[in-house]
Protein backbone atom coordinates (compact mmCIF):
# COMPACT_ATOMS: atom_id res chain seq x y z
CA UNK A 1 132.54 -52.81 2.05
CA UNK A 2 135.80 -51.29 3.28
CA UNK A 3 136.97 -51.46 -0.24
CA UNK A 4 134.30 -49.19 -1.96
CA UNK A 5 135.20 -46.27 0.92
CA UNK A 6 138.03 -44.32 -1.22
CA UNK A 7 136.10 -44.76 -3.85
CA UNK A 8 132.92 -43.19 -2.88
CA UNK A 9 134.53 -40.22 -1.29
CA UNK A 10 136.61 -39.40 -3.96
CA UNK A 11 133.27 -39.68 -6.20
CA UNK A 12 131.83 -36.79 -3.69
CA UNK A 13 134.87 -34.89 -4.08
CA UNK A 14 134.48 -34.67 -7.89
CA UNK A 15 130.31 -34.37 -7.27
CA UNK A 16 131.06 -31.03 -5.22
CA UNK A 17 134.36 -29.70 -7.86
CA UNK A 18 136.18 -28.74 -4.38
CA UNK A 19 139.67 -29.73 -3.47
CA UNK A 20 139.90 -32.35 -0.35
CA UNK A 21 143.43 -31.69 0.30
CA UNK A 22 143.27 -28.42 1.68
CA UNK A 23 142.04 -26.93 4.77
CA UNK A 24 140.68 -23.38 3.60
CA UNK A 25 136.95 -25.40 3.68
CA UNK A 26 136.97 -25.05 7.73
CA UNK A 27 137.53 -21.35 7.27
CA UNK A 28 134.77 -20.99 4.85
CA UNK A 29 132.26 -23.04 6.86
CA UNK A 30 132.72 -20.68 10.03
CA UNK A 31 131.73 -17.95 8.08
CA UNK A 32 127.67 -17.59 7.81
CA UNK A 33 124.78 -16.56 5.44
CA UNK A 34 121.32 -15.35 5.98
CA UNK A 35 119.42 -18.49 4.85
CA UNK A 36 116.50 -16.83 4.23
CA UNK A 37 118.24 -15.21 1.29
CA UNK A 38 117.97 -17.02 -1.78
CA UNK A 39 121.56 -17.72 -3.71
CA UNK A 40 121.24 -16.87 -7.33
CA UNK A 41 123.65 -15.66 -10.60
CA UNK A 42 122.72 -11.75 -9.55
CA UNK A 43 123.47 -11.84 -6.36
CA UNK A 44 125.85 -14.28 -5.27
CA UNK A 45 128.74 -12.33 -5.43
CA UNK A 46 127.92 -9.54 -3.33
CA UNK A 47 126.31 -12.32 -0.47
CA UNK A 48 129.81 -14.15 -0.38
CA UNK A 49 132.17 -11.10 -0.66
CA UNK A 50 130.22 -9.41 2.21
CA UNK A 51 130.64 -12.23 4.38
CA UNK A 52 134.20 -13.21 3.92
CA UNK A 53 135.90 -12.90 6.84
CA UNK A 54 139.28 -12.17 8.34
CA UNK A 55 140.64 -15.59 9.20
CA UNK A 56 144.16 -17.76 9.31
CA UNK A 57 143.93 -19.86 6.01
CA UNK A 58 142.25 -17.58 3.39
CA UNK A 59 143.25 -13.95 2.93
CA UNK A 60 141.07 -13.63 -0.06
CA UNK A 61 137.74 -13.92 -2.21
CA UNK A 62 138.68 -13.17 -5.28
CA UNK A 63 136.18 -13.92 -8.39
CA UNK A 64 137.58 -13.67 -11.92
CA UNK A 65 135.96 -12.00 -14.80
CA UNK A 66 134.31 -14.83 -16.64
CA UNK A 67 132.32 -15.45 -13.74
CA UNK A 68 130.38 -12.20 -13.66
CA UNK A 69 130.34 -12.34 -17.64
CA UNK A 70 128.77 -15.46 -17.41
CA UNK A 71 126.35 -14.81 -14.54
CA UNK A 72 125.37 -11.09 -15.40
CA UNK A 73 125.59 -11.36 -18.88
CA UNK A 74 125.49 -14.60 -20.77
CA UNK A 75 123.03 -16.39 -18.28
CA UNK A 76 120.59 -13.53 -17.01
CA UNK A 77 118.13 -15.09 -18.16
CA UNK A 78 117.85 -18.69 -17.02
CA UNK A 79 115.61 -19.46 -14.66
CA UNK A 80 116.58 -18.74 -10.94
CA UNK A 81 119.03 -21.02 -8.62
CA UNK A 82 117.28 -20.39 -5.35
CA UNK A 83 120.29 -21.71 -3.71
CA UNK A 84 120.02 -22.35 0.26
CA UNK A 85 123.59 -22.11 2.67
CA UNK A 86 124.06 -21.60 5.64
CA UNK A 87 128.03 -20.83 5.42
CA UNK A 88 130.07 -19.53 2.39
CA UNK A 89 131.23 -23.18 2.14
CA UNK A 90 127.82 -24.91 1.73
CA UNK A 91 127.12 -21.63 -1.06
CA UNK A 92 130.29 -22.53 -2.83
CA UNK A 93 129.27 -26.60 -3.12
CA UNK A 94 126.24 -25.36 -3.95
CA UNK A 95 127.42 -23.35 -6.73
CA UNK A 96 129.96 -25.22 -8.08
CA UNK A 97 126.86 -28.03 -8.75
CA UNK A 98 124.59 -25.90 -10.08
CA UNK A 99 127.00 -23.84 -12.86
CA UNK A 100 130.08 -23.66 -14.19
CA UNK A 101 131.48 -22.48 -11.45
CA UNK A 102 135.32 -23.44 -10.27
CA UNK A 103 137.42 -23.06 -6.98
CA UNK A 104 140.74 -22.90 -6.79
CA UNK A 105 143.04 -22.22 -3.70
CA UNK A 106 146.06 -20.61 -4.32
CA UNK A 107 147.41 -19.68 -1.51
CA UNK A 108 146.64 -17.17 0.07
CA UNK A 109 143.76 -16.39 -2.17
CA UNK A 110 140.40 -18.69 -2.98
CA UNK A 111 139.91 -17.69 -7.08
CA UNK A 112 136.24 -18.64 -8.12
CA UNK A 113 136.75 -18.93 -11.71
CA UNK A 114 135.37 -20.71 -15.18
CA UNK A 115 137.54 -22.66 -16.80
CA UNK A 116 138.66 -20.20 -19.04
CA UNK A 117 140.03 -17.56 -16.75
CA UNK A 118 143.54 -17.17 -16.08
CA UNK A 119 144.77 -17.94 -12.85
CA UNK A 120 147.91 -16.42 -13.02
CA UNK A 121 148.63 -12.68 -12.63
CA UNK A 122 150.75 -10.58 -14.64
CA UNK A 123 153.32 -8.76 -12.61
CA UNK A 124 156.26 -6.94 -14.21
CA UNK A 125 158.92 -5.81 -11.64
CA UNK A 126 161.02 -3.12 -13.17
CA UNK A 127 162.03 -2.04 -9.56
CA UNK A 128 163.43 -4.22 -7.14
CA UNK A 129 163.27 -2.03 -4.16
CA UNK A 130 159.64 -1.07 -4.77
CA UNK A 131 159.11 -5.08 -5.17
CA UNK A 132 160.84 -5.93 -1.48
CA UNK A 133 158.83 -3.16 -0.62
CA UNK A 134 155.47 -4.07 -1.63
CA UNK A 135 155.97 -8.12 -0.65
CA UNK A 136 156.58 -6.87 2.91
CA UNK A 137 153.44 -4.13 4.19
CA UNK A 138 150.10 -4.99 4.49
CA UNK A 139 148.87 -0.86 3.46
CA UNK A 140 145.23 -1.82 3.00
CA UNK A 141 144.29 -3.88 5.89
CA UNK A 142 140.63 -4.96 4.94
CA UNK A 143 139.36 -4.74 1.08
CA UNK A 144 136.26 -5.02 -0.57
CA UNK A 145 135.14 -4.47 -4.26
CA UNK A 146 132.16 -5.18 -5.71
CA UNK A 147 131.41 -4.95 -9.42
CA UNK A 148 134.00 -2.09 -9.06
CA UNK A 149 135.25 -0.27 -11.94
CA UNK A 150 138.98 0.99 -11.55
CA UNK A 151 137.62 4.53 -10.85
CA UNK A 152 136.96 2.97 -7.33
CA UNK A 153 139.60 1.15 -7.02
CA UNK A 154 142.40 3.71 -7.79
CA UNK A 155 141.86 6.90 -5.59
CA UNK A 156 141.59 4.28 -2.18
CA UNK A 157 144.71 1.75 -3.51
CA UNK A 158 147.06 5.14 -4.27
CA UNK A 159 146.37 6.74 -0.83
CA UNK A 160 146.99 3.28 1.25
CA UNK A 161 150.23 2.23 -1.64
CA UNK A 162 151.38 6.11 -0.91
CA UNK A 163 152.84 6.28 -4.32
CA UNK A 164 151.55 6.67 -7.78
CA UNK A 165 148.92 4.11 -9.41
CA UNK A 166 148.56 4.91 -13.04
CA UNK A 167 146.18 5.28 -14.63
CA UNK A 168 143.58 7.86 -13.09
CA UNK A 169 140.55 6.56 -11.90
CA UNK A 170 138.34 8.09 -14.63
CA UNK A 171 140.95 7.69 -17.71
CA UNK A 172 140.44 5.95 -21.09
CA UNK A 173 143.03 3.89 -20.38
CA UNK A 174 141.12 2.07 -18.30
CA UNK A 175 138.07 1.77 -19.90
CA UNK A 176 138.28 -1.89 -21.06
CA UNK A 177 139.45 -2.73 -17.15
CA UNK A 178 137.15 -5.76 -16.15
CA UNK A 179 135.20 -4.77 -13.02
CA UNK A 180 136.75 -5.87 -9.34
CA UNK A 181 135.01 -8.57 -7.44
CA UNK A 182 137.00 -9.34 -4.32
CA UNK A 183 137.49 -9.37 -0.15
CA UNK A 184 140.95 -9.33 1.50
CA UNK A 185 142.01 -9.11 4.92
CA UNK A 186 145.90 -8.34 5.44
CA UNK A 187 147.09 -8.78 2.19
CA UNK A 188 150.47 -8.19 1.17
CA UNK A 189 150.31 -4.69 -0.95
CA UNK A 190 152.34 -7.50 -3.72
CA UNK A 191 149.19 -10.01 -3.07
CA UNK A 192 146.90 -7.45 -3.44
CA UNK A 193 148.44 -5.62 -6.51
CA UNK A 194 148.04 -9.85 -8.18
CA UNK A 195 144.31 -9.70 -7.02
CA UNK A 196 143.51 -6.85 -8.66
CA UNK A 197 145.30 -8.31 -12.18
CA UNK A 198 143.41 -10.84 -11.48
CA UNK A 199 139.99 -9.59 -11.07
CA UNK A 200 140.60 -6.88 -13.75
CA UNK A 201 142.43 -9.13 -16.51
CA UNK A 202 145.57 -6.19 -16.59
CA UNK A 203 149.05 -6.30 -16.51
CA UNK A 204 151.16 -4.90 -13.86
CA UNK A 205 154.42 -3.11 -13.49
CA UNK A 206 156.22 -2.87 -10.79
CA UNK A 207 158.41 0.82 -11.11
CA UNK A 208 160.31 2.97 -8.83
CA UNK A 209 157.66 4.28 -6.19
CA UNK A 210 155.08 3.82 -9.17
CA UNK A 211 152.43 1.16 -10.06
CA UNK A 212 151.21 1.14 -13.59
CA UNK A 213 148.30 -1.26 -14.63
CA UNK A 214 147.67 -1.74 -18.40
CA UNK A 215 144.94 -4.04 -20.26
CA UNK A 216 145.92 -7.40 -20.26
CA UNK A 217 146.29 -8.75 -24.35
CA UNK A 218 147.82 -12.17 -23.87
């Protein structure tokens, strides 16, 4: 019997999609839903990002782009989830069984992801100084978009950055920006500057007391 152990846990770990190895799961199950609230593709983003709390492990909730293209747009229509949790971590298993769904800790940020999102932001530092700078404050203490376009986003990231974002809230240039879907608490403004290439598919560059975000082509 002792010899069918590893392999029936690791055949859970692949039944749930989650990584064993890490201990952001503990975080995630101290952090609770309203169980009489079914979990479905419409609204499981805003049930998870509102209840992500400030912990020690996880500093973010950050879903990419092909997750609300695939549950707002490309699977409206199929027939409910009615998912039951009790914690974000029970949701998540949940989630990951029922769709597409991926998790991915990279730390200190929990991506929820398809597989064909990038997981890697695209930072550009053209300024050293302003780099150093941003890897060391935490400017925005607590974030929290939801399906938030970058005319949002900008005005509240320029007055906590106190420098320049570019571009303006409401310009063309920004346009084609994929909406922000994410919760930090204490980010690095660097961690949250990735987050946000992240969750809006741009590139970012890194200038002398200026941020500049442009659409991501690669």
């Amino acid at each position: 019997m002792k010899k069918f152990l590893p392999v029936l846990f690791y055949g859970c770990c692949l039944a749930l999609r989650l990584p064993a190895q890490e201990g952001w799961h503990e975080a995630l199950r101290k952090m609770p839903l309203p169980r009489d609230v079914p979990i479905n593709r419409d609204n499981c983003m805003s049930l998870l990002l509102n209840a992500f709390a400030s912990n020690q492990v996880i500093a973010a909730l950050v879903f990419l782009p092909a997750v609300s293209d695939d549950f707002y747009l490309i699977n409206r229509d199929r027939p409910k989830l009615n998912l039951r949790a009790d914690n974000i971590l029970e949701a998540l298993t949940a989630l990951t069984n029922a769709t597409a769904l991926r998790v991915t800790f990279k730390r200190p940020m929990l991506l929820l992801h398809l597989d064909r999102d990038v997981l890697e932001p695209h930072l550009m530092i053209r300024d050293s100084a302003t780099a150093q700078r941003l890897k060391r404050l935490h400017d925005l203490p607590h974030a929290l978009w939801i399906d938030a376009h970058w005319e949002r986003v900008q005005p509240k990231l320029q007055a906590a950055l106190k420098m320049s974002v570019l571009p303006a809230g409401g310009s063309v240039e920004a346009w084609h920006f994929a909406r922000h879907n994410l919760a930090a608490w204490n980010l690095t403004d660097w961690d949250l500057l990735a987050a946000l290439s992240l969750t809006g598919k741009t590139a970012v560059s890194v200038q002398k007391n200026r941020i500049i975000l442009d659409e991501n082509r690669q």
